[in-house]
Protein backbone atom coordinates (compact mmCIF):
# COMPACT_ATOMS: atom_id res chain seq x y z
CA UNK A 1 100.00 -26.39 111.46
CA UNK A 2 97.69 -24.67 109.07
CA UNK A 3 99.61 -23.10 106.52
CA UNK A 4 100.21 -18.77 106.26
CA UNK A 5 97.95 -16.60 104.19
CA UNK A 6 98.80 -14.16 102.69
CA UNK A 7 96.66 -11.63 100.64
CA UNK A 8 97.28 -10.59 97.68
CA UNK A 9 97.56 -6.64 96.58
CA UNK A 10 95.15 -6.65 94.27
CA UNK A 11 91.98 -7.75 97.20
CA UNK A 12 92.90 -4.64 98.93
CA UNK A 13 90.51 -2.03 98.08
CA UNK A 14 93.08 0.84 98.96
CA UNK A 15 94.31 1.33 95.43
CA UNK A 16 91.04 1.78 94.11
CA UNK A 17 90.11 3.90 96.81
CA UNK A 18 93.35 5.98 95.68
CA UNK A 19 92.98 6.36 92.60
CA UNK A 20 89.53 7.54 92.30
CA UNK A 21 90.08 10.28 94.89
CA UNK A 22 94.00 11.51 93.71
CA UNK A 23 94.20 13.97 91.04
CA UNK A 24 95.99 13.03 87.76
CA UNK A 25 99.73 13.53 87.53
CA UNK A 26 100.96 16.71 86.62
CA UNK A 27 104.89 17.00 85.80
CA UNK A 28 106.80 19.40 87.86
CA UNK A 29 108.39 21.18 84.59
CA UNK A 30 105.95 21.95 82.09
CA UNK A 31 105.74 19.97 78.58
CA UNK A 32 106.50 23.11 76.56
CA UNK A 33 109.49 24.40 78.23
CA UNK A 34 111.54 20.49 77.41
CA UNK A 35 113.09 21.61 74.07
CA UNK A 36 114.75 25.17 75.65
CA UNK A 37 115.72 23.19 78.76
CA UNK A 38 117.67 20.19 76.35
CA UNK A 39 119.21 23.51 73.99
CA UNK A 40 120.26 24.87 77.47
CA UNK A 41 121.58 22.17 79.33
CA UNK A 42 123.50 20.47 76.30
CA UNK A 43 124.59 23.98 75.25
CA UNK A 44 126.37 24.48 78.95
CA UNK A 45 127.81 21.17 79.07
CA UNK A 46 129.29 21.90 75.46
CA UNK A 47 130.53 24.75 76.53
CA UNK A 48 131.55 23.32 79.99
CA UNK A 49 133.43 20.83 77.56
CA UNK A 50 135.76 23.47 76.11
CA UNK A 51 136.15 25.36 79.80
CA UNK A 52 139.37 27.41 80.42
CA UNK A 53 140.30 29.06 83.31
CA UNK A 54 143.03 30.96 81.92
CA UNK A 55 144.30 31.43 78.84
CA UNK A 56 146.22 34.48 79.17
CA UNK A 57 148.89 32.58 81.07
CA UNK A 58 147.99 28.79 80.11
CA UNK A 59 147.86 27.43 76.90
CA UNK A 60 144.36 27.43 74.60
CA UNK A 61 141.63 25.01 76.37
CA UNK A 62 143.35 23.65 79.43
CA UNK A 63 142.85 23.32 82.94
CA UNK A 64 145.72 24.78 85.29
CA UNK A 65 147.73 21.92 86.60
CA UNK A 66 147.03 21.57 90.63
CA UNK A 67 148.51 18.98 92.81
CA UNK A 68 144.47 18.05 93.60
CA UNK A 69 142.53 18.57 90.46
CA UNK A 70 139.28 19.72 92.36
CA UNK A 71 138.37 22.58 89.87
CA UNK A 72 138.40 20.12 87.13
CA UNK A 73 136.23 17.29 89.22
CA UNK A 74 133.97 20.40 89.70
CA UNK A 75 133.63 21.12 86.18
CA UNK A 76 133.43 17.50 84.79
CA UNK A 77 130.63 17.03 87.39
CA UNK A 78 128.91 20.03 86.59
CA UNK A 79 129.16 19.27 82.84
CA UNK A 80 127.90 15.38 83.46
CA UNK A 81 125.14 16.40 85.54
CA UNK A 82 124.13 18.75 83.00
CA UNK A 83 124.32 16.48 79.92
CA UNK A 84 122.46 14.05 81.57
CA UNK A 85 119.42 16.06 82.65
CA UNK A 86 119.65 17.45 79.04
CA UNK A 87 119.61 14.12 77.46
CA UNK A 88 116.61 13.41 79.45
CA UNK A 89 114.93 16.44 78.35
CA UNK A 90 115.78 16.36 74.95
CA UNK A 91 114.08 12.60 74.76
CA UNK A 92 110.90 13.61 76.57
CA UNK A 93 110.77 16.77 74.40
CA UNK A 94 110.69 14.50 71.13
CA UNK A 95 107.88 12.12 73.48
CA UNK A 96 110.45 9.14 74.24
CA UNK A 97 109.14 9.25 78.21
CA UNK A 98 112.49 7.55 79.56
């Protein structure tokens, strides 16, 4: 039994082909709008951070107490999401490509 060949990636000429003829990447948000995105996302997710929902009736800073805390998932999600993508931002504004 003659044993199974396989070739290799690099004897393909597809990739070259590809990347003569494909234009250059272009990022979806542009380089000069990465510093106000980070201010804005990390400024909403501080703010998300200190989120009340009433403080008329409840005390200062705190979350009304519900037998399924759903606003509060929604709110810690919303506030990790944002953090995240402004972290991201913030790094790519200062040229750390992560």
């Amino acid at each position: 039994m003659s044993p199974l060949i396989i070739p290799r990636a690099s004897s393909s000429p597809l990739p070259q082909t590809l990347h003569a003829f494909l234009p250059p990447f272009s990022p979806a948000v542009p380089l000069a709008l990465l510093p106000y995105l980070a201010f804005l996302s990390l400024a909403l997710t501080f703010a998300l951070a200190f989120y009340k929902s009433n403080a008329i009736t409840e005390p200062l800073f705190s979350l009304p107490k519900d037998a399924i805390p759903i606003r509060e998932t929604v709110v810690a999600s919303a506030a990790g999401i944002l953090g995240g993508f402004g972290v991201v931002a913030l790094f790519c504004s200062v040229g750390v490509y992560v």
